[in-house]
Protein backbone atom coordinates (compact mmCIF):
# COMPACT_ATOMS: atom_id res chain seq x y z
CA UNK A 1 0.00 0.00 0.00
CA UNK A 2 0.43 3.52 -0.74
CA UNK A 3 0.05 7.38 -0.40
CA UNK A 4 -0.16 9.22 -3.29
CA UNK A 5 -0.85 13.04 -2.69
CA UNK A 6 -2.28 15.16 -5.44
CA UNK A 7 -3.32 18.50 -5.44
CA UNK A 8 -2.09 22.03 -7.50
CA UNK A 9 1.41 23.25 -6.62
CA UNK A 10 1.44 24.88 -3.55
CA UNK A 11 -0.92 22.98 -1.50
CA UNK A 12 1.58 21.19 0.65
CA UNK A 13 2.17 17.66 -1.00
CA UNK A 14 6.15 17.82 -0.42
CA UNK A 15 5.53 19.07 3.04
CA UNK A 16 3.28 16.73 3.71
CA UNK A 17 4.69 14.14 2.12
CA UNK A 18 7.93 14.46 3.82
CA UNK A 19 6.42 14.55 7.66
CA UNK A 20 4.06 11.63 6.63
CA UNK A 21 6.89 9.46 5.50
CA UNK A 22 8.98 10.51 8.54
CA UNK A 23 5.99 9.40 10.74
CA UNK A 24 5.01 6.39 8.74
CA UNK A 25 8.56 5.20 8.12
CA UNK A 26 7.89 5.18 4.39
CA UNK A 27 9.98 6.13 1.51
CA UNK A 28 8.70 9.55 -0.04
CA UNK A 29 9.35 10.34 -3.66
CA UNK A 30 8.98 13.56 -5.63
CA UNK A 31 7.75 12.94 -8.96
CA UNK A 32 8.80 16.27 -10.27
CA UNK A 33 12.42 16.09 -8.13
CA UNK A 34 12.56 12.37 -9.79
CA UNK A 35 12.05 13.48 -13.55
CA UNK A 36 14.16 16.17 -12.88
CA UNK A 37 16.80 13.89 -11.92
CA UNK A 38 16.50 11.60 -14.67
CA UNK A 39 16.56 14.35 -17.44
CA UNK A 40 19.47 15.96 -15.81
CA UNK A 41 17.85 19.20 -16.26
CA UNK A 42 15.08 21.60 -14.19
CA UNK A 43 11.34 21.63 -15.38
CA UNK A 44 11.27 25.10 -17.14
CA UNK A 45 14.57 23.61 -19.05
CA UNK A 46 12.54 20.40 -19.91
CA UNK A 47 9.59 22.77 -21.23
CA UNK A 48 11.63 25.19 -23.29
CA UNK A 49 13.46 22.35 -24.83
CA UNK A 50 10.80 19.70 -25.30
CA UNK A 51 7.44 21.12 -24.79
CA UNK A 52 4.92 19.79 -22.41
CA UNK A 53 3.95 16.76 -24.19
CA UNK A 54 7.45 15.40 -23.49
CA UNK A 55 7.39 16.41 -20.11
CA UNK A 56 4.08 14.82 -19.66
CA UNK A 57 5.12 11.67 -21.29
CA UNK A 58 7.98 11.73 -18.64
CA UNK A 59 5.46 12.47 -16.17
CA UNK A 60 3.28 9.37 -17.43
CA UNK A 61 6.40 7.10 -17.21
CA UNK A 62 7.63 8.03 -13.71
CA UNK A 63 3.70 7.45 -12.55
CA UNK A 64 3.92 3.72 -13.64
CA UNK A 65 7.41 3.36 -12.19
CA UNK A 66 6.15 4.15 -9.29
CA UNK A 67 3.04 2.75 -9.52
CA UNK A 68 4.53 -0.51 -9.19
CA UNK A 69 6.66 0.07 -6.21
CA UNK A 70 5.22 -0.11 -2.36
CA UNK A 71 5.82 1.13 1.01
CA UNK A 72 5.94 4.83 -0.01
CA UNK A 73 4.58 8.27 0.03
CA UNK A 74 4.17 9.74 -3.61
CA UNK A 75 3.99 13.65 -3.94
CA UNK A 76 3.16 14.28 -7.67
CA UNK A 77 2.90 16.69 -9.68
CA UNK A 78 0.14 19.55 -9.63
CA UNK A 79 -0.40 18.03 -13.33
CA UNK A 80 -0.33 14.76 -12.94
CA UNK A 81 -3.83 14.36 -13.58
CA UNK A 82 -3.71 15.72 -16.84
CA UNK A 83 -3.64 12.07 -18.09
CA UNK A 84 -6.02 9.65 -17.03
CA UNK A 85 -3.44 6.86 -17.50
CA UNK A 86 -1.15 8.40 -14.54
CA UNK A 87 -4.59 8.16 -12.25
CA UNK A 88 -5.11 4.84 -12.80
CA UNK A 89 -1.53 3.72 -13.06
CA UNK A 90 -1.19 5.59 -9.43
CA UNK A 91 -4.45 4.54 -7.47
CA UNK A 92 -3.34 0.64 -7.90
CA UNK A 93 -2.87 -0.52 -4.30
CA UNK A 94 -2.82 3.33 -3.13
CA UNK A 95 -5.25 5.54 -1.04
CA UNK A 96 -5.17 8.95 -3.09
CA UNK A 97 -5.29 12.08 -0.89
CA UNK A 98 -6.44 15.46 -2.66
CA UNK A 99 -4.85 18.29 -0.60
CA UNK A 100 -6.62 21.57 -1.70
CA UNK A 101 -6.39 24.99 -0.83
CA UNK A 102 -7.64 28.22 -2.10
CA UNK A 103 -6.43 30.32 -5.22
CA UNK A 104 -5.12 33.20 -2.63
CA UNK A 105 -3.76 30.37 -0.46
CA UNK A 106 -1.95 28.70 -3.34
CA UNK A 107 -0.86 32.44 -4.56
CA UNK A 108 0.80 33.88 -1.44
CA UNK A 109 2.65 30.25 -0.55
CA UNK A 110 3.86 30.29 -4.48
CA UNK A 111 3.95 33.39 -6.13
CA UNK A 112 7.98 33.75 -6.54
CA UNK A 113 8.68 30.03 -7.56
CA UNK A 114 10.43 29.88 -10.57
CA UNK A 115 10.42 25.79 -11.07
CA UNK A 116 7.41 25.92 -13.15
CA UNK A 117 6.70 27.35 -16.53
CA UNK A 118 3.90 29.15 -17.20
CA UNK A 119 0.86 27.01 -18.25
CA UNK A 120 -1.03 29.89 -19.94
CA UNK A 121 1.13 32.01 -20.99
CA UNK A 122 0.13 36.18 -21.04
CA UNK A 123 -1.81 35.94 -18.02
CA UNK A 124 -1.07 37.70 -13.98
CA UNK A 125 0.16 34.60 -11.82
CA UNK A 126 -3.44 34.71 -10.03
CA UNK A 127 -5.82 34.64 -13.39
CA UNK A 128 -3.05 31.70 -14.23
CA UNK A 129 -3.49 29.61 -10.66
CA UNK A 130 -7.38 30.56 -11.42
CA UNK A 131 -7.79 28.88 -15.19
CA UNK A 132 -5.50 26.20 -14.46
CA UNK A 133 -7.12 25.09 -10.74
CA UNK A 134 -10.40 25.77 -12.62
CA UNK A 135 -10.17 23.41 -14.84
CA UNK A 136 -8.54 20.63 -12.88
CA UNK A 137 -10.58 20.70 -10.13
CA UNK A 138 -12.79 17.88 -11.01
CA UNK A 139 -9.79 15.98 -12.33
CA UNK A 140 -8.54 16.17 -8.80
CA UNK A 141 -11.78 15.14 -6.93
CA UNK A 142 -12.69 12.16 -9.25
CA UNK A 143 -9.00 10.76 -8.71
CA UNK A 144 -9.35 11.29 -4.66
CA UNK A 145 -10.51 9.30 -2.18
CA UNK A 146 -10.21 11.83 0.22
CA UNK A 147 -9.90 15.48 0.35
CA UNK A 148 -8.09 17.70 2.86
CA UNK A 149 -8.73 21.48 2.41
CA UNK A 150 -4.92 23.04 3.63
CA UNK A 151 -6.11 26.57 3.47
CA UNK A 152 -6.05 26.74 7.60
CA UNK A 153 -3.50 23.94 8.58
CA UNK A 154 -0.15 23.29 8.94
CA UNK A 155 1.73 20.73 7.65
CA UNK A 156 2.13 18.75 10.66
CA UNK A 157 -1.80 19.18 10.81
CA UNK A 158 -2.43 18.07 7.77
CA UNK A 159 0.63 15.14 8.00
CA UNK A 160 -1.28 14.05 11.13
CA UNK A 161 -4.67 13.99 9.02
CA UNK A 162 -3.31 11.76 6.08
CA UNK A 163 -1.21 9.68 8.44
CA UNK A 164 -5.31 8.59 9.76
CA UNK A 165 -6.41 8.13 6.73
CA UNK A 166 -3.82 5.52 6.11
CA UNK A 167 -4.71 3.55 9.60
CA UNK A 168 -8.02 3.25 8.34
């Protein structure tokens, strides 16, 4: 069995991730720090080069590699649910945790990150975090199981939270 955390960029997953694992005694792995290590080169780097389709195909193939591995904590991707294929690949022998938060939540905990690319292109950081969350949003609650809304917690809070979920 498994944790796999999804959720848009800035709602805790590697926080979270980390402290579960640490509590749990699991393995946690980074999706986007694990392509990044096997292309040798940062996200925005991947994206200027390649274009998102080949990062998403890297994406895609990191989800089944670690789809098939157990004992872990998986903190993926914001867009990792761009492709149904990662969903299912990930929710084999997993319990999937959604961690939300709102768009001024995710905006003032993200807003100078410069590991990410734009995904819209011409638009302020909020409209982006806006369209883009829009438009996942049910992506992200038919994949879950369960849901944690971050806006008020802390990690540790929300750690403790997902850390019960797995008991169950």
């Amino acid at each position: 069995m498994k944790i796999v955390l999804i959720g848009y960029r800035g709602t805790g997953k590697s926080a979270v991730g980390a402290l579960v694992a640490q509590h749990l005694q699991l393995s946690c792995v980074g999706m986007d720090a694990e392509i990044v290590n096997r292309a040798g080169i940062p996200i925005p780097e991947i994206v200027e080069k390649y274009g998102w389709p080949t990062f998403r195909d890297m994406e895609s193939e990191v989800a089944r590699d670690l789809a098939a591995r157990d004992h872990m904590v998986i903190d993926t991707g914001g867009g990792v649910i761009e492709r149904a294929e990662n969903i299912v690949a990930l929710q084999k022998d997993a319990v999937v945790i959604w961690l939300k938060a709102s768009v001024a939540t995710i905006v003032s905990r993200i807003q100078g990150d410069t590991q990410r690319p734009s995904l819209t292109g011409g638009k302020s950081f909020t409209e982006e975090v806006e369209t883009v969350l829009a438009g996942r949003v049910s992506k992200y609650k038919q994949a879950a199981q369960y849901e944690i809304d971050t806006d008020q917690l802390t990690p540790k809070q929300v750690a403790d939270r997902v850390c019960r979920i797995y008991r169950r």
